[in-house]
N, C-alpha and C. Protein backbone atom coordinates (compact mmCIF):
# COMPACT_ATOMS: atom_id res chain seq x y z
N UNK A 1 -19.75 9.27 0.18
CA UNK A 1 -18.71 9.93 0.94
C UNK A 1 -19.29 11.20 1.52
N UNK A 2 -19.03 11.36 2.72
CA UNK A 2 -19.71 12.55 3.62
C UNK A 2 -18.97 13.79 3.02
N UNK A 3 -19.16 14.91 3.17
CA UNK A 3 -18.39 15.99 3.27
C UNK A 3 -17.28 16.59 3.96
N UNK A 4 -17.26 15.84 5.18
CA UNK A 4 -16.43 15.94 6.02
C UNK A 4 -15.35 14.84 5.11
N UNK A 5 -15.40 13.94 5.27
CA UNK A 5 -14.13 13.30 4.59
C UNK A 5 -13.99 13.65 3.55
N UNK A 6 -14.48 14.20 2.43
CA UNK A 6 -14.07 14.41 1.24
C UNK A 6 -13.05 15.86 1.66
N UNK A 7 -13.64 16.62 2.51
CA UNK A 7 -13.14 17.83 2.78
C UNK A 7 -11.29 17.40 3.26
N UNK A 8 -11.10 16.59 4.11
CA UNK A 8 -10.42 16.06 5.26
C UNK A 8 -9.01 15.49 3.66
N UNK A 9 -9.70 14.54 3.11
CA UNK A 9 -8.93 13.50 1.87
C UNK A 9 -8.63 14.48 0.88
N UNK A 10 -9.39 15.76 0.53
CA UNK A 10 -9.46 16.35 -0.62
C UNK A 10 -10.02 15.36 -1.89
N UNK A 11 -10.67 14.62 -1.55
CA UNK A 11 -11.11 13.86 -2.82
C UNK A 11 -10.58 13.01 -3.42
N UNK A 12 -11.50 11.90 -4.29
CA UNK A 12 -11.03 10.67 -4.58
C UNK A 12 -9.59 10.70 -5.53
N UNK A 13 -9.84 11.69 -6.34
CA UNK A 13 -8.77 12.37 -7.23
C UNK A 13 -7.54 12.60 -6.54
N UNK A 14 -7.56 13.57 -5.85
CA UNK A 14 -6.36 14.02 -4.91
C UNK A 14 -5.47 13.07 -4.49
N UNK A 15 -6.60 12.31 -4.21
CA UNK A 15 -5.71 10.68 -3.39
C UNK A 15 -5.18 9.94 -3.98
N UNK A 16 -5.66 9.56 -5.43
CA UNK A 16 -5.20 8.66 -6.09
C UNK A 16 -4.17 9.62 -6.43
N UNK A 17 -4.11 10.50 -7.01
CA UNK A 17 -3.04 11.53 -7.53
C UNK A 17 -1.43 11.49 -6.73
N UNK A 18 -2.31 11.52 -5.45
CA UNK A 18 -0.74 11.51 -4.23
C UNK A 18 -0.41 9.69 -4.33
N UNK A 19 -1.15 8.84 -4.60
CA UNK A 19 -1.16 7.36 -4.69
C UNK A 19 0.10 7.26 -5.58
N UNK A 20 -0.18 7.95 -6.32
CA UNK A 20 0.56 7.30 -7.93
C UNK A 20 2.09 8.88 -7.82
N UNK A 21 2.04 9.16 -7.29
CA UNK A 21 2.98 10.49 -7.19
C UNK A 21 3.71 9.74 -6.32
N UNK A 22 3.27 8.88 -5.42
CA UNK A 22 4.07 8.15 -4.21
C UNK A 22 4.61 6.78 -4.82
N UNK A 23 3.84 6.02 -5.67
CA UNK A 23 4.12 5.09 -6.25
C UNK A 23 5.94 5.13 -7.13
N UNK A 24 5.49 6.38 -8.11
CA UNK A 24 6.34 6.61 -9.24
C UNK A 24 7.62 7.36 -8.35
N UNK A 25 7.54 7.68 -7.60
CA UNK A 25 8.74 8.26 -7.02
C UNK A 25 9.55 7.03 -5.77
N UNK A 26 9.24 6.00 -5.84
CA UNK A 26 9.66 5.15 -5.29
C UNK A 26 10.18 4.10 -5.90
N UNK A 27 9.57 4.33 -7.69
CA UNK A 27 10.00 3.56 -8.45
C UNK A 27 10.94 4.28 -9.19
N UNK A 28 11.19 5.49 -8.99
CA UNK A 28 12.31 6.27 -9.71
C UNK A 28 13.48 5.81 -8.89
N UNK A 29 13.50 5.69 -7.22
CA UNK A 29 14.56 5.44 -6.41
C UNK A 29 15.19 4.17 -7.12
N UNK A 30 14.50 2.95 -7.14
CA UNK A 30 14.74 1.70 -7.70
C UNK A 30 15.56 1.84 -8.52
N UNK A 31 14.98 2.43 -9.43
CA UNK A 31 15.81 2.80 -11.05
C UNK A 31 17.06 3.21 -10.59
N UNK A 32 16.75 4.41 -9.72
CA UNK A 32 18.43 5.06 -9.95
C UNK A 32 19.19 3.69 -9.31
N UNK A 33 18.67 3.17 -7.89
CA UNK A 33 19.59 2.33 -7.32
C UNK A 33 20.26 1.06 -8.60
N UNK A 34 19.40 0.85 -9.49
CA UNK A 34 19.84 -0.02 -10.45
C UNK A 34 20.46 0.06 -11.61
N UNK A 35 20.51 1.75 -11.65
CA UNK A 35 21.40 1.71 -12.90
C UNK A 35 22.70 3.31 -12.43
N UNK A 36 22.18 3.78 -11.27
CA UNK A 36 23.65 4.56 -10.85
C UNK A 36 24.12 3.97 -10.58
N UNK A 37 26.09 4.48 -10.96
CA UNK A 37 27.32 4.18 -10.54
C UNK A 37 27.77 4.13 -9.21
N UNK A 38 27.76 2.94 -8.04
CA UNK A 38 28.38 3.85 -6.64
C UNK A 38 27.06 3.29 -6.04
N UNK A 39 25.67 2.99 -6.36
CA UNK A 39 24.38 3.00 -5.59
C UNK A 39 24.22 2.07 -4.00
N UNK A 40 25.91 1.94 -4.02
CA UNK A 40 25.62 0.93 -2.55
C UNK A 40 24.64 1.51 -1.25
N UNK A 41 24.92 2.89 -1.34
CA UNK A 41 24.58 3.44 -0.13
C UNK A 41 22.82 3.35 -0.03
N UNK A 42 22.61 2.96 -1.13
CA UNK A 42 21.05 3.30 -1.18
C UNK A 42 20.55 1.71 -0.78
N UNK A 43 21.58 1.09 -1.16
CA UNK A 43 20.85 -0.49 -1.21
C UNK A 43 20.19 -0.83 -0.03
N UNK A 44 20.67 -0.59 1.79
CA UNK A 44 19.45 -1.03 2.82
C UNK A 44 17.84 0.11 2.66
N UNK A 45 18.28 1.06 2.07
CA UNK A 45 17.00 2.18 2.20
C UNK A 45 15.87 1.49 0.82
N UNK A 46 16.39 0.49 -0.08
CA UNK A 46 15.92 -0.17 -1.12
C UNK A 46 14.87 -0.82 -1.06
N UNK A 47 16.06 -1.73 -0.19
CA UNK A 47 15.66 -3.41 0.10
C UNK A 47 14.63 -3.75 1.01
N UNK A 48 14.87 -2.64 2.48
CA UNK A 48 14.09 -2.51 3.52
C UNK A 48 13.09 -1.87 3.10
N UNK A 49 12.83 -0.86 2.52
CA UNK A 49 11.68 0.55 2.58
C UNK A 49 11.19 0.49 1.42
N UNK A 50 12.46 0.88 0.52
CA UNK A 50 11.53 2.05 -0.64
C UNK A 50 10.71 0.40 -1.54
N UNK A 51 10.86 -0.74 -1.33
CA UNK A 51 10.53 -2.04 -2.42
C UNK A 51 9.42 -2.56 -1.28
N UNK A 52 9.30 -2.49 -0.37
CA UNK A 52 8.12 -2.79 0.40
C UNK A 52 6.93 -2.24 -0.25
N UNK A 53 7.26 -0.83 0.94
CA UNK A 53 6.31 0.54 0.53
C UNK A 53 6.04 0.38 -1.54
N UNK A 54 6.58 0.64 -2.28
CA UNK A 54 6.41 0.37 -3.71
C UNK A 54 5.44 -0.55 -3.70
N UNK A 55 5.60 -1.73 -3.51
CA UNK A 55 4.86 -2.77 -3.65
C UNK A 55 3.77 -2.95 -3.12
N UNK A 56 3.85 -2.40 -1.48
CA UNK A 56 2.16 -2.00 -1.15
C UNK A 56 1.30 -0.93 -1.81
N UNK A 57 1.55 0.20 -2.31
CA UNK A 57 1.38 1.19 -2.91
C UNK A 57 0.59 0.42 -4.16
N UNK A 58 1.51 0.02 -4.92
CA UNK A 58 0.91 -0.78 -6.29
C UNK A 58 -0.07 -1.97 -5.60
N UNK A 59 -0.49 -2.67 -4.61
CA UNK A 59 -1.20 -3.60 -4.69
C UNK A 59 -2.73 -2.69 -3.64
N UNK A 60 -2.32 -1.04 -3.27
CA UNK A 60 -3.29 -0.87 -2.44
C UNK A 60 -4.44 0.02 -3.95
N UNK A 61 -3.47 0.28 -4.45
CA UNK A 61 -3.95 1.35 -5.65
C UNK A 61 -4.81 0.15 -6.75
N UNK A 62 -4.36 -0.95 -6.58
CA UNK A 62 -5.40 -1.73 -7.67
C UNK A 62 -6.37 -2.25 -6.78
N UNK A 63 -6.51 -2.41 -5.11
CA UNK A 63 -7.38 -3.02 -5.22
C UNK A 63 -8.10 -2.20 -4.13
N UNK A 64 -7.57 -0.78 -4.50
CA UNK A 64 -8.96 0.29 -3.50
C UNK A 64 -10.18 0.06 -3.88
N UNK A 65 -10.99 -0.24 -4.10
CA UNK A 65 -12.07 -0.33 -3.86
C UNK A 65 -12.84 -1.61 -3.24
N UNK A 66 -12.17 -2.50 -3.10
CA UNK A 66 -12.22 -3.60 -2.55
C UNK A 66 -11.94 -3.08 -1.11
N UNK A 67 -10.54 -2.66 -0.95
CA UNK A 67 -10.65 -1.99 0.62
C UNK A 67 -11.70 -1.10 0.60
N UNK A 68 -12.10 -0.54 0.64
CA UNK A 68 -12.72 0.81 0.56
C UNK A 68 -14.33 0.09 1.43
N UNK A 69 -14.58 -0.97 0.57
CA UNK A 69 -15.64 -1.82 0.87
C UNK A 69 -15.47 -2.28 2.13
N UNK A 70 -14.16 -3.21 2.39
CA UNK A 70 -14.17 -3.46 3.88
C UNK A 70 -13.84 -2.52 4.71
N UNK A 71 -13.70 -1.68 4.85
CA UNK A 71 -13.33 -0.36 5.78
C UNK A 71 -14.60 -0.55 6.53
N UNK A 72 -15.64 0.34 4.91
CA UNK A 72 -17.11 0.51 5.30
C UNK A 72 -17.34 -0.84 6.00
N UNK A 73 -17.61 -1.80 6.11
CA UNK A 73 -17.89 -3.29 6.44
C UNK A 73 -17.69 -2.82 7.74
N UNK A 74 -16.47 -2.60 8.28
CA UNK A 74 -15.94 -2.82 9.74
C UNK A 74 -16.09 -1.48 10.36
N UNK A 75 -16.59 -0.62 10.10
CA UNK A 75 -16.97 0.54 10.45
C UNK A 75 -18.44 0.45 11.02
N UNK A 76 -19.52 -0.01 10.05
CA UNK A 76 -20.62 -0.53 10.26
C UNK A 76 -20.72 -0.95 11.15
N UNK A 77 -19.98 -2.28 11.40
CA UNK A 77 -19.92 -3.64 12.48
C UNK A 77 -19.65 -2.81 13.96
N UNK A 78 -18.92 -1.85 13.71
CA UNK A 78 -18.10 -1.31 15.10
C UNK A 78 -19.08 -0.36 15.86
């Protein structure tokens, strides 16, 4: 990793840090939508957004380094 991007990302740490800060707070929404009283209003912001996003989040965070690899790959190529 150059300096410039580490500078730019703040580091592998940082990222994963905001990864999982973004993760868990999308899975807190869930929760409340599933166990507050009244949670209708939340249900299209759920169903549409916050359970997508969640779910990409959790499948980008296990398999960063696999991306990470093809980035570099297609960066190369380009």
């Amino acid at each position: 990793m150059t300096a410039i991007t580490t500078r730019r990302t703040g580091g592998g740490k940082k990222v994963r840090d905001r990864q999982r800060l973004a993760h868990l707070v999308a899975g807190i929404a869930v929760v409340a939508y599933v166990y507050a009283p009244g949670a209708a209003a939340l249900e299209a912001a759920v169903r549409w957004v916050i359970l997508p996003l969640l779910a990409a989040s959790g499948v980008l965070m296990w398999q960063w380094p696999k991306v990470r690899r093809l980035a570099r790959r297609l960066r190369s190529q380009a």
